[in-house]
Protein backbone atom coordinates (compact mmCIF):
# COMPACT_ATOMS: atom_id res chain seq x y z
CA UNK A 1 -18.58 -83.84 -14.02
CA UNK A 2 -15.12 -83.23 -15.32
CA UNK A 3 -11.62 -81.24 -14.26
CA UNK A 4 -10.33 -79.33 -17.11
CA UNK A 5 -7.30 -77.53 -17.53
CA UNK A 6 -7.70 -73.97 -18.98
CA UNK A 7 -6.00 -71.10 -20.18
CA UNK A 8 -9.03 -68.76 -20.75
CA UNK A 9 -9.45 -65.72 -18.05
CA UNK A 10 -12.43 -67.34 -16.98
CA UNK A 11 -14.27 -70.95 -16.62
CA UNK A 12 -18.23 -71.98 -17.19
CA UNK A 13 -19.61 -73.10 -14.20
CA UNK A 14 -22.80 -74.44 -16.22
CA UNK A 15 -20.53 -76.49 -18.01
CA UNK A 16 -19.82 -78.52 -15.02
CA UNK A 17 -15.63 -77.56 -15.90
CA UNK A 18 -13.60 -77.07 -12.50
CA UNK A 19 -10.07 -75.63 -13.68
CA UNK A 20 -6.92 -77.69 -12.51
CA UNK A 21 -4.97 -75.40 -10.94
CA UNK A 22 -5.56 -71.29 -9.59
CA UNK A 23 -3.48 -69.04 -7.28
CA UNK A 24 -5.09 -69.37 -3.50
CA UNK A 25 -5.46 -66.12 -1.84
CA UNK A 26 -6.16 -66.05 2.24
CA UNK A 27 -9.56 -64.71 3.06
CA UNK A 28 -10.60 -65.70 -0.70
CA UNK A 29 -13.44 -67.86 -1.73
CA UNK A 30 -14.83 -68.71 -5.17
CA UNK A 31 -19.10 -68.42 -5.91
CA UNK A 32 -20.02 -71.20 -7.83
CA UNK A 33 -24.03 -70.93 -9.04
CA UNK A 34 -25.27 -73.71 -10.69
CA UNK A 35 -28.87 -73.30 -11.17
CA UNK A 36 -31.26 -76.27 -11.68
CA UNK A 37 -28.44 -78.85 -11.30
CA UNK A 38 -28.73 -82.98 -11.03
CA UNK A 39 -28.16 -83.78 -7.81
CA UNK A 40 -25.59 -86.68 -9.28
CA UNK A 41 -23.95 -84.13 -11.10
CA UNK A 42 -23.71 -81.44 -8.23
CA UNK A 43 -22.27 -84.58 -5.77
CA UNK A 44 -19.33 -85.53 -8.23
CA UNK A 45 -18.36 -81.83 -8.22
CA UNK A 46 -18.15 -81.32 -4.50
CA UNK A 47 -16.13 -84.19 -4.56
CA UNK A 48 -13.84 -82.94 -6.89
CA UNK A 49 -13.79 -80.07 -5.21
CA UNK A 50 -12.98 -81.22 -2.03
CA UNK A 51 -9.98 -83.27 -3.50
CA UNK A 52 -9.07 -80.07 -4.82
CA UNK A 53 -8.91 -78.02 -1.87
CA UNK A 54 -7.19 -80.48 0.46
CA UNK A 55 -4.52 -80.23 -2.04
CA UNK A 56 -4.37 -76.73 -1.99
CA UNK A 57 -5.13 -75.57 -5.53
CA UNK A 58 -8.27 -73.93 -5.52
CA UNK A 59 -9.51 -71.51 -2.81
CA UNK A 60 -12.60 -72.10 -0.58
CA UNK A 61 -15.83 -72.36 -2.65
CA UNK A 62 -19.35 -71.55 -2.34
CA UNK A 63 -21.59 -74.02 -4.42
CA UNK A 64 -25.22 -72.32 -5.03
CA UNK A 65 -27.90 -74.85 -6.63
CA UNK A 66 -31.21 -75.60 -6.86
CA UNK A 67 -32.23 -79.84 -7.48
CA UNK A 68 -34.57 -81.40 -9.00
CA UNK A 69 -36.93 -83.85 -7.17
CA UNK A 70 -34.33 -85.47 -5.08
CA UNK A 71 -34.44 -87.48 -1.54
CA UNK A 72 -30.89 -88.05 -0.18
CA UNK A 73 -30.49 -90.51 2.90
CA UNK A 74 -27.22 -89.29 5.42
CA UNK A 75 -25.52 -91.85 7.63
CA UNK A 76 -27.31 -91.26 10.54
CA UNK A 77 -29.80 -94.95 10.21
CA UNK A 78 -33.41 -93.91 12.56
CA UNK A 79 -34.99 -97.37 13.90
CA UNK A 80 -38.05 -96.48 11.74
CA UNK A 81 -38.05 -96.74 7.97
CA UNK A 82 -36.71 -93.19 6.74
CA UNK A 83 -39.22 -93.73 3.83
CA UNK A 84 -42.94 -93.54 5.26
CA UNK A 85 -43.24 -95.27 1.49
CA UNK A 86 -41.59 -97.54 -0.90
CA UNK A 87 -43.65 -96.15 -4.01
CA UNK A 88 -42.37 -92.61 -4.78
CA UNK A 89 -43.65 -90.89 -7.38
CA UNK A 90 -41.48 -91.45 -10.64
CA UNK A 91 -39.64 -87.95 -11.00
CA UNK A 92 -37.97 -88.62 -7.41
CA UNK A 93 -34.83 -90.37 -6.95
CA UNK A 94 -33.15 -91.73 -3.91
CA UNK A 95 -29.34 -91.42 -3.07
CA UNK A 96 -27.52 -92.67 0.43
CA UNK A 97 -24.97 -90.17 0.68
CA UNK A 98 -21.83 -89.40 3.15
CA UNK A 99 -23.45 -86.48 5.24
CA UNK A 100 -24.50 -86.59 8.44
CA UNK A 101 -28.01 -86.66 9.70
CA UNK A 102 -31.15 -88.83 8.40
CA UNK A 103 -33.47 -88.09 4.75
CA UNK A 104 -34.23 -85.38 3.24
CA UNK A 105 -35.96 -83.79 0.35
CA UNK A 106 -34.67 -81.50 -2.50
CA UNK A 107 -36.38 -79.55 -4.84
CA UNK A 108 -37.03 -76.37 -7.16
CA UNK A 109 -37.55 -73.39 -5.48
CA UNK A 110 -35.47 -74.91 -2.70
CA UNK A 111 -31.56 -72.77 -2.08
CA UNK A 112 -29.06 -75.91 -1.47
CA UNK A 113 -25.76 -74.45 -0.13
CA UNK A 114 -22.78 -76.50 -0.49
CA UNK A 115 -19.69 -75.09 1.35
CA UNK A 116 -16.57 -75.87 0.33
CA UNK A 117 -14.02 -74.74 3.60
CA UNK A 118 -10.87 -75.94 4.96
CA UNK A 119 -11.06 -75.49 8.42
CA UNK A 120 -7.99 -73.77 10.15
CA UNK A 121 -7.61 -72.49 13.35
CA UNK A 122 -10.60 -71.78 15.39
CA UNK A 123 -12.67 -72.71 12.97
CA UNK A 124 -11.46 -76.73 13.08
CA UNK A 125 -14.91 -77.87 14.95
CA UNK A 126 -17.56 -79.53 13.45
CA UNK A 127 -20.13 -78.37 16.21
CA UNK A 128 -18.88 -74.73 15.83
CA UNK A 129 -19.39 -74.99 11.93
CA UNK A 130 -22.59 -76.50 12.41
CA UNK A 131 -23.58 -73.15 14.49
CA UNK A 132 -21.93 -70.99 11.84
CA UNK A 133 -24.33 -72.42 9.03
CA UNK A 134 -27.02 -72.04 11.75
CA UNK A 135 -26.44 -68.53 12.14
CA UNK A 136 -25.98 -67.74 8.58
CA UNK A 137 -29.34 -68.44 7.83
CA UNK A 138 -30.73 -66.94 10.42
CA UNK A 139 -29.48 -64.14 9.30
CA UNK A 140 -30.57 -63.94 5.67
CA UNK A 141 -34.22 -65.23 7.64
CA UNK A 142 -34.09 -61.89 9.21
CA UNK A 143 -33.14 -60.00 6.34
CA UNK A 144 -36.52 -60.83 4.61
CA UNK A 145 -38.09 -60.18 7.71
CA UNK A 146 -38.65 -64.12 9.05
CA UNK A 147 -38.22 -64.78 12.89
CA UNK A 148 -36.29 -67.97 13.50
CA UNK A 149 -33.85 -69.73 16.22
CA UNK A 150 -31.75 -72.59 16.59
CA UNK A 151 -33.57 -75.78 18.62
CA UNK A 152 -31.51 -77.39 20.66
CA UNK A 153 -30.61 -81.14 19.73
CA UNK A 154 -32.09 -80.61 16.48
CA UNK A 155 -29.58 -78.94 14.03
CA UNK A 156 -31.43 -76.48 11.42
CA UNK A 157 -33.42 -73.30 11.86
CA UNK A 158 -36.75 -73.29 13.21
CA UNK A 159 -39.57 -70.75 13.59
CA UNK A 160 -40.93 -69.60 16.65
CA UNK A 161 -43.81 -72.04 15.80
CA UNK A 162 -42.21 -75.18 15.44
CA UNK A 163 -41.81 -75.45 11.60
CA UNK A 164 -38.71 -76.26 10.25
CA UNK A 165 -37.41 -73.68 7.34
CA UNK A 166 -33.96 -75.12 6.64
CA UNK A 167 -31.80 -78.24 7.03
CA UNK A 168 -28.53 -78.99 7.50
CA UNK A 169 -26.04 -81.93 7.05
CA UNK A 170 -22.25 -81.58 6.68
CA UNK A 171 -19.65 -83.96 5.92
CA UNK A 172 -15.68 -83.51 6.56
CA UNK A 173 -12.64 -84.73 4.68
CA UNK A 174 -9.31 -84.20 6.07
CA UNK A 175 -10.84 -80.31 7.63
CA UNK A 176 -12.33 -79.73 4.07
CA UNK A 177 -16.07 -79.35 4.25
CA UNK A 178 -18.71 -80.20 1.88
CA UNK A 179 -22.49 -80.99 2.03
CA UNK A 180 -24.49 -78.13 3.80
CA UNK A 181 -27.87 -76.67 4.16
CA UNK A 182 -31.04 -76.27 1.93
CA UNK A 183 -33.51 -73.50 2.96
CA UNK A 184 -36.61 -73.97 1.61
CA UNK A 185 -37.82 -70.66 -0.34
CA UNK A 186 -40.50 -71.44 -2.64
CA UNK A 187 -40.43 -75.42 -1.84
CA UNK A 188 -43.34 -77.14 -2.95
CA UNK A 189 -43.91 -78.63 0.35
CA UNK A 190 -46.34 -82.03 -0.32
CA UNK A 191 -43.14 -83.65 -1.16
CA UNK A 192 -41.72 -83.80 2.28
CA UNK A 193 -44.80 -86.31 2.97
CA UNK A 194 -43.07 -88.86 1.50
CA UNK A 195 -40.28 -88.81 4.15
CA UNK A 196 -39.27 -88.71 8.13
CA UNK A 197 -36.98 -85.26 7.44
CA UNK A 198 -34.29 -86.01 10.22
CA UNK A 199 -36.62 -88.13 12.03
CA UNK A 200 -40.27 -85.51 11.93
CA UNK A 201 -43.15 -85.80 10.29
CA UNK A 202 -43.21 -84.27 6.77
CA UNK A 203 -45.89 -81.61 8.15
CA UNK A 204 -42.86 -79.75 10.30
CA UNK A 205 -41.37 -77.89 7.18
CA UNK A 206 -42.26 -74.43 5.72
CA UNK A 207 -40.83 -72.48 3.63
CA UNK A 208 -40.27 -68.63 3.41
CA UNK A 209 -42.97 -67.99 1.00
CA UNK A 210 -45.16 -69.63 3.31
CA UNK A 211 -44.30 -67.97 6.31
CA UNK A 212 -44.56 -64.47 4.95
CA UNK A 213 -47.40 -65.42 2.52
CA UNK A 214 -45.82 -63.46 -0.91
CA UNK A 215 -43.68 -64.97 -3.52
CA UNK A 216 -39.94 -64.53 -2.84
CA UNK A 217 -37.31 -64.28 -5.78
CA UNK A 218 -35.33 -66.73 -5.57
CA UNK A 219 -31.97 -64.22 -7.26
CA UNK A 220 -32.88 -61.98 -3.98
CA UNK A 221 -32.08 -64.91 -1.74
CA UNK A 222 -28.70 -66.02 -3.02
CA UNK A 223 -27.75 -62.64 -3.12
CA UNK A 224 -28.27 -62.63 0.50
CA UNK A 225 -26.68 -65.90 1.61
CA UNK A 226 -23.84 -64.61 -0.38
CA UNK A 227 -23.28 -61.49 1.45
CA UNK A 228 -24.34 -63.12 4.59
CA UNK A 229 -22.05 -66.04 3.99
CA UNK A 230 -18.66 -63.57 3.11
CA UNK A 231 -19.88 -62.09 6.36
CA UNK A 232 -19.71 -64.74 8.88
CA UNK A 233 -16.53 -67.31 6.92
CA UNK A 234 -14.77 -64.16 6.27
CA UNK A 235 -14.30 -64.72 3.01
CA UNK A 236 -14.24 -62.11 0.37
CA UNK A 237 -16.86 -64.25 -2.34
CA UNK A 238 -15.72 -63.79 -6.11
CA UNK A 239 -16.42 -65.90 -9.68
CA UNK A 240 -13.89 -68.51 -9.94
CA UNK A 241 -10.82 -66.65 -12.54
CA UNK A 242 -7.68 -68.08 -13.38
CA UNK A 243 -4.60 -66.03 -14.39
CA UNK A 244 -3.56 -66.04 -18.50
CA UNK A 245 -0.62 -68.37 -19.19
């Protein structure tokens, strides 16, 4: 992952190019959609982004991104082995990372949200932003039609059954966020057995396809968590543009 400096209107996400420098508007916040992204690759650019932001020359940003196979361990260490194996299968790799919480799994069909925020104001509170997320999924949940709550001590949305639909760790640099959620849409869900996801049994997750029992586009989602997402930051969501020298 690189920083480039540009002088075209616009910049390539796909291309992994962040541009150097862009005017920062209040209340503005750029949509970044990656697709099928290495998890590697998406990591270096939150960093970068990050570094970015605390300096003030991007806006806020809204990473989008779906992984492949991917287990990431946060900081949080659980007295049991977060691994319930040391043989994975060979397509998944393993990363300790700087986020909070214990492993999890990410995957194809699976909507990984990384939020890049400064935090001002009221908003500087990691528990509060930990709600926010909370209730921004919740919401998109109900606009498919998918009951779901908040559990307390265990950050994430649940279903009124007990299954788990969506996960969250954060990490903060200087009141810049980055890390987030991952809401499972299509998830294949067999690959969670190979872990303790935040310290349950692999058998807690679902996904919304599961829980309404229909495929679900994946486009349909994002579009959601987008709106949702300018919604509850109050941020007005655009492509990332920089002005012609």
């Amino acid at each position: 992952m690189r920083l480039k400096s540009t002088t075209t209107a616009a910049f390539d996400p796909s291309r992994g190019e962040v541009p150097l420098r862009s005017r920062t508007r209040k209340g503005e916040a750029w949509l970044l959609d990656l697709g099928l992204r290495d998890y590697r690759e998406a990591w270096e650019l939150q960093k970068e982004l990050v570094t970015r932001r605390v300096r003030g020359e991007i806006p806020d940003v809204l990473v989008l991104v779906e992984h492949p196979h991917v287990i990431t361990l946060g900081r949080k260490r659980p007295a049991q082995p977060p691994l319930r194996t040391p043989t994975l299968p060979p397509e998944v790799r393993v990363y300790e990372v700087e986020r909070g919480g214990e492993a999890t799994y990410h995957g194809p069909g699976q909507l990984v949200g990384y939020p890049i925020l400064r935090l001002e104001g009221e908003e500087r509170g990691l528990h509060r932003y930990l709600r926010e997320l909370e209730e921004l999924l919740l919401d998109v949940l109900q606009d498919f039609g998918i009951e779901a709550q908040r559990r307390e001590g265990a950050t994430g949305v649940w279903t009124p059954a007990g299954k788990k639909i969506a996960s969250i760790g954060v990490a903060v640099r200087r009141w810049v966020t980055y890390h987030g959620f991952a809401l499972n849409v299509s998830t294949d869900l067999s690959y969670f057995r190979w872990i303790s996801p935040c310290g349950f049994p692999g058998s807690v997750m679902t996904s919304m396809e599961r829980e309404l029992g229909r495929p679900v586009p994946m486009e349909a989602v994002k579009e959601r968590v987008g709106v949702r997402f300018a919604e509850r930051f109050r941020r007005e969501l655009r492509p990332p543009r920089l002005r012609r020298r």
